[in-house]
C-alpha atoms as a PDB file:
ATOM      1  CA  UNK A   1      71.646 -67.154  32.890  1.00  0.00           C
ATOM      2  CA  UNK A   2      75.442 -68.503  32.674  1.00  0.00           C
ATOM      3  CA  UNK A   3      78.100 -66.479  34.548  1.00  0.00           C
ATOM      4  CA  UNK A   4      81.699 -66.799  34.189  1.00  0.00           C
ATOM      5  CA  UNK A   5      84.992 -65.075  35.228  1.00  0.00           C
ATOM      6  CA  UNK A   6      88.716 -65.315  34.558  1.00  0.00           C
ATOM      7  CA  UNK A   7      91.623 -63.874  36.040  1.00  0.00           C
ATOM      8  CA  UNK A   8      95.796 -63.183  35.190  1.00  0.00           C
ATOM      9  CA  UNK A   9      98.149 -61.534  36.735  1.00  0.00           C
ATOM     10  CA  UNK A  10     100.077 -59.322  34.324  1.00  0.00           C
ATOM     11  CA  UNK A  11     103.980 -58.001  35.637  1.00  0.00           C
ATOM     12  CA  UNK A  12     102.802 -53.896  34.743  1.00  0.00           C
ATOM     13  CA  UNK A  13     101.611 -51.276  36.971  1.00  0.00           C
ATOM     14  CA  UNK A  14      97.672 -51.452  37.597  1.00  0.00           C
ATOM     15  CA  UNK A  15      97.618 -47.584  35.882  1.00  0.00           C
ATOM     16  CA  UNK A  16      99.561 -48.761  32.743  1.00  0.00           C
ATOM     17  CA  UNK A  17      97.212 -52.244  32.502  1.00  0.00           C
ATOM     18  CA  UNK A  18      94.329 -49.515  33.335  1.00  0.00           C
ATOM     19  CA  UNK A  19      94.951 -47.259  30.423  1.00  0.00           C
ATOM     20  CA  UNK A  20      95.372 -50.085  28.371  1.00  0.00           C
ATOM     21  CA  UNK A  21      91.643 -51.673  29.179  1.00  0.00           C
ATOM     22  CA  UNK A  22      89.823 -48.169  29.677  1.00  0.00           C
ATOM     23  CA  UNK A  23      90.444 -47.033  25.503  1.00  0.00           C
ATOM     24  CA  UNK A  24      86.951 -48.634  24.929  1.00  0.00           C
ATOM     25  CA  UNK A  25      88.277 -48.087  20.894  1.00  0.00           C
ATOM     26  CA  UNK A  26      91.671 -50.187  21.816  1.00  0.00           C
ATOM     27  CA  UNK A  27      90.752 -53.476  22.457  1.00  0.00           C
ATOM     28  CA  UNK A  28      92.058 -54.476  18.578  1.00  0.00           C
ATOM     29  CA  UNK A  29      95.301 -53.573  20.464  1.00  0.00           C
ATOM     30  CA  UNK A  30      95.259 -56.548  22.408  1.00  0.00           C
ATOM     31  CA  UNK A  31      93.372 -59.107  21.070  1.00  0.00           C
ATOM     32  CA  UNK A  32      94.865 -60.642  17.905  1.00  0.00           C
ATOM     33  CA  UNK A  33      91.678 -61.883  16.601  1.00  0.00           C
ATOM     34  CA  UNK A  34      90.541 -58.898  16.478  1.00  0.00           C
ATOM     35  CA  UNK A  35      90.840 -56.811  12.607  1.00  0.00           C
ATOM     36  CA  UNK A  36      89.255 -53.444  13.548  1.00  0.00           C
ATOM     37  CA  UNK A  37      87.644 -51.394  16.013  1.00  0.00           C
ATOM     38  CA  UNK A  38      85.296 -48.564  15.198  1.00  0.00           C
ATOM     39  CA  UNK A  39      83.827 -46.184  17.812  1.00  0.00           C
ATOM     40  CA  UNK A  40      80.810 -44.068  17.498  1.00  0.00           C
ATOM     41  CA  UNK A  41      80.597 -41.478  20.648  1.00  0.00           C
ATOM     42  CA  UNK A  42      82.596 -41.201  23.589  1.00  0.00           C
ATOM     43  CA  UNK A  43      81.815 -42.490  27.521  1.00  0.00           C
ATOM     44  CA  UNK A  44      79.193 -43.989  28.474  1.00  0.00           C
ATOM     45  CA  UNK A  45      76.580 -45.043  25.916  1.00  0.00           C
ATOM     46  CA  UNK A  46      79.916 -45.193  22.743  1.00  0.00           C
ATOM     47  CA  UNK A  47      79.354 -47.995  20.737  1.00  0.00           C
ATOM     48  CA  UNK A  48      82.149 -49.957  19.132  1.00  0.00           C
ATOM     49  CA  UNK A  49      81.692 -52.062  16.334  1.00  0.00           C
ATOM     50  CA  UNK A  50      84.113 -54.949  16.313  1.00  0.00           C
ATOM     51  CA  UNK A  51      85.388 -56.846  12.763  1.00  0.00           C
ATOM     52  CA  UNK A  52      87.135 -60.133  13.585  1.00  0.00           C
ATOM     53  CA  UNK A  53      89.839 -61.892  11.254  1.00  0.00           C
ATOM     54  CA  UNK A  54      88.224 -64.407  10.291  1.00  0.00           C
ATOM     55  CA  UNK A  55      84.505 -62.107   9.292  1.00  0.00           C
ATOM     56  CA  UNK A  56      81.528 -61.302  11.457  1.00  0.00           C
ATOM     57  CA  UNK A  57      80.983 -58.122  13.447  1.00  0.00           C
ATOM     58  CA  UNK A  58      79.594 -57.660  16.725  1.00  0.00           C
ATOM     59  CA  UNK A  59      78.728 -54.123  18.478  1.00  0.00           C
ATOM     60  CA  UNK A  60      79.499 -53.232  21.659  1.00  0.00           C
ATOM     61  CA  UNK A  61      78.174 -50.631  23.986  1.00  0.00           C
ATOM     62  CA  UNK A  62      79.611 -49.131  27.088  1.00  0.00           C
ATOM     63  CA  UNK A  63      77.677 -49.367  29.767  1.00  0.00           C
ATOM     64  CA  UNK A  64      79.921 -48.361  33.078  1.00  0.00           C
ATOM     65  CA  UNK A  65      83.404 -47.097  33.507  1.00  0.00           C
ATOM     66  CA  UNK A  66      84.802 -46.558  36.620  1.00  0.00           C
ATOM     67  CA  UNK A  67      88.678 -45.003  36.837  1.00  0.00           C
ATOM     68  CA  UNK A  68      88.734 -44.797  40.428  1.00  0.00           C
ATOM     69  CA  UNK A  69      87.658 -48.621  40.580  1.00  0.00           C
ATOM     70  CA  UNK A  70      89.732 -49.414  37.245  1.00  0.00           C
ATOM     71  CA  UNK A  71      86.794 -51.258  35.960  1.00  0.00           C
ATOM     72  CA  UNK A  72      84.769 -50.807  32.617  1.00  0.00           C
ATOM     73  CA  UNK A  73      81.651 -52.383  31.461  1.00  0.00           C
ATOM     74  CA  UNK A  74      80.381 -53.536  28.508  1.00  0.00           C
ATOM     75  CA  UNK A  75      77.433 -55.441  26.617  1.00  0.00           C
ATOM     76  CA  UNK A  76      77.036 -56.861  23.185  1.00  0.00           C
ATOM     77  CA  UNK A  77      73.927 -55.126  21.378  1.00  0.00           C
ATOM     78  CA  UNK A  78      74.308 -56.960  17.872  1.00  0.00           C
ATOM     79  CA  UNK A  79      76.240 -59.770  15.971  1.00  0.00           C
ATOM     80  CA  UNK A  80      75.605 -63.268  15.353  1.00  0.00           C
ATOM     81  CA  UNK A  81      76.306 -65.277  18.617  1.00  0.00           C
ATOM     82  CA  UNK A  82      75.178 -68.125  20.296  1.00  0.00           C
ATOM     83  CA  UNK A  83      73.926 -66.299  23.501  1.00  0.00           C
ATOM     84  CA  UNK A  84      71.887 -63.213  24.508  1.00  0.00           C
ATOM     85  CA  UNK A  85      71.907 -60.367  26.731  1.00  0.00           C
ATOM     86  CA  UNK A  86      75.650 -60.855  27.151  1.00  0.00           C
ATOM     87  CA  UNK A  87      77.093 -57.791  29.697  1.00  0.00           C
ATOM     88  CA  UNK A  88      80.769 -58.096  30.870  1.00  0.00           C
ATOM     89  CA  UNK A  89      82.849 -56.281  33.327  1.00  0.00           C
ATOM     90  CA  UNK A  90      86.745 -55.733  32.776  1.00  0.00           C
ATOM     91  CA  UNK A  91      88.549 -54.895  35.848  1.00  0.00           C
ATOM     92  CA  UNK A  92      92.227 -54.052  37.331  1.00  0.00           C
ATOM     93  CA  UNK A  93      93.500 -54.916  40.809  1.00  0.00           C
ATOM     94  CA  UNK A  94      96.911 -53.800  42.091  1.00  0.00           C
ATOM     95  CA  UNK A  95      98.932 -55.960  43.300  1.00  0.00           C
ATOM     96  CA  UNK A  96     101.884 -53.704  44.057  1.00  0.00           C
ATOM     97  CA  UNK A  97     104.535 -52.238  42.040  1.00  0.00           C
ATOM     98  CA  UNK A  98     104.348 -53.430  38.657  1.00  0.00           C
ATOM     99  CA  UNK A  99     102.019 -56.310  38.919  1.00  0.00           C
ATOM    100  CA  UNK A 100      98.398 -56.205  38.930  1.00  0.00           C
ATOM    101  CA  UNK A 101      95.519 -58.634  38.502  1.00  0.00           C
ATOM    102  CA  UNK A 102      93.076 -58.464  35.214  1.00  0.00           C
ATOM    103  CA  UNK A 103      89.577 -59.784  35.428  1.00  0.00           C
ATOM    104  CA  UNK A 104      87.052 -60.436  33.099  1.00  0.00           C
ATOM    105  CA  UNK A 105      83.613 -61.444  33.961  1.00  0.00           C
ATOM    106  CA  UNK A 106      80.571 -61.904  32.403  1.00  0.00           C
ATOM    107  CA  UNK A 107      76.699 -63.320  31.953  1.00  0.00           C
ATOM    108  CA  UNK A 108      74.820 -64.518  29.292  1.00  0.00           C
ATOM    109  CA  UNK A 109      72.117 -66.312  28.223  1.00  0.00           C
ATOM    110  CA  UNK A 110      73.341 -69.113  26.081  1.00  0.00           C
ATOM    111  CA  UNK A 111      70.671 -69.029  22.642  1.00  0.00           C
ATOM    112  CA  UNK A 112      71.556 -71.295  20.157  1.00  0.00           C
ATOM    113  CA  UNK A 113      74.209 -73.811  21.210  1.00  0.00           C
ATOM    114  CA  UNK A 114      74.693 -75.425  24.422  1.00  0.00           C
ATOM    115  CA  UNK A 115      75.970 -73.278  27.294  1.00  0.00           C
ATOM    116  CA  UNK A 116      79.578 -75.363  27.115  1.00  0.00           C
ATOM    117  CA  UNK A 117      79.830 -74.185  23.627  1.00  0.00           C
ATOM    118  CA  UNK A 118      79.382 -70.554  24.255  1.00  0.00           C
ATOM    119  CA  UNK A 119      81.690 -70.426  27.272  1.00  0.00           C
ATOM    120  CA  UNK A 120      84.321 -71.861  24.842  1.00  0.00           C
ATOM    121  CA  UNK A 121      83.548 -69.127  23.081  1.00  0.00           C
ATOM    122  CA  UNK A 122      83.695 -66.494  25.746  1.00  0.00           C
ATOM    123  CA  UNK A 123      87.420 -68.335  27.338  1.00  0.00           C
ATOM    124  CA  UNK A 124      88.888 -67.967  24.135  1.00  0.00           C
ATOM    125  CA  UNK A 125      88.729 -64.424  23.596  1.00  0.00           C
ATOM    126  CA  UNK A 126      89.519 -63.543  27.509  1.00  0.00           C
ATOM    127  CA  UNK A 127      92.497 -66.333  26.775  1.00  0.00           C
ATOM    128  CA  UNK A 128      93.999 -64.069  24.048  1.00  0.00           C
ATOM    129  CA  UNK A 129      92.590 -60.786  25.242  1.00  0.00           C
ATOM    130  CA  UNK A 130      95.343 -61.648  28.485  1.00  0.00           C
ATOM    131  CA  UNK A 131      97.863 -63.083  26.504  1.00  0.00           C
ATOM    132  CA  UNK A 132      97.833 -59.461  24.203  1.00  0.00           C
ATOM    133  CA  UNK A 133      98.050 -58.232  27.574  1.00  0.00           C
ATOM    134  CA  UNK A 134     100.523 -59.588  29.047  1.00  0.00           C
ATOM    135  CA  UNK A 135     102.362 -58.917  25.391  1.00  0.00           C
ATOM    136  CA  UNK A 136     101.844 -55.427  24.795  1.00  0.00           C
ATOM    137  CA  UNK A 137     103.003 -55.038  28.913  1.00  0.00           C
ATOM    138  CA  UNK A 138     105.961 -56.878  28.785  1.00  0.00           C
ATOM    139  CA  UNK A 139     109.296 -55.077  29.424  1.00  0.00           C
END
């Protein structure tokens, strides 16, 4: 199983990054690769099915989220990707008024392509996911 985890610091208040991250529907807000975002339930056990720009869906399915911990969990369910039983964990650290610290972790086992491959992958969308971030925070 391949782990991985990256971290930012984003110059907003840990709530405002929090509310941001917890909208389980939202994350088309934020990353730009991203086309649309459809949810089917609400809390734990919602499903989101995810259309990227470029074609190819993946579903998602919340499996944790934690507002006193600012920290939401998630694993992909379907979609064609080179790795399996991928669960990740979002999670917001304050650092103090208006900065706090986003990170993104996750594990997978790589299926298909070489484990270098899919954490290209994975660092590409946690990349832009904090960049959109960091965007939709600024000012």
């Amino acid at each position: 199983m391949s782990k991985m985890m990256m971290k930012t610091q984003i110059n907003a208040s840990a709530d405002a990054a929090w509310k941001t991250i917890r909208d389980f529907g939202g994350i088309d807000e934020f990353v730009a690769s991203i086309a649309a975002c459809k949810v089917k339930g609400s809390g734990v056990g919602a499903t989101r099915t995810i259309t990227f720009e470029g074609g190819g869906e993946i579903v998602e399915r919340l499996e944790a989220l934690d507002n006193a911990k600012r920290s939401l969990t998630y694993s992909i369910i379907a979609g064609e990707l080179p790795f399996e039983n991928y669960l990740s964990t979002m999670a917001v650290r304050d650092l103090g008024p208006g900065r706090c610290e986003v990170a993104w972790s996750c594990s997978f086992t790589p299926a298909g392509a070489p484990e270098a491959d899919c954490k290209k992958i994975v660092e590409g969308v946690y990349t832009e996911g904090f960049d959109g971030l960091k965007k939709l925070h600024a000012g």
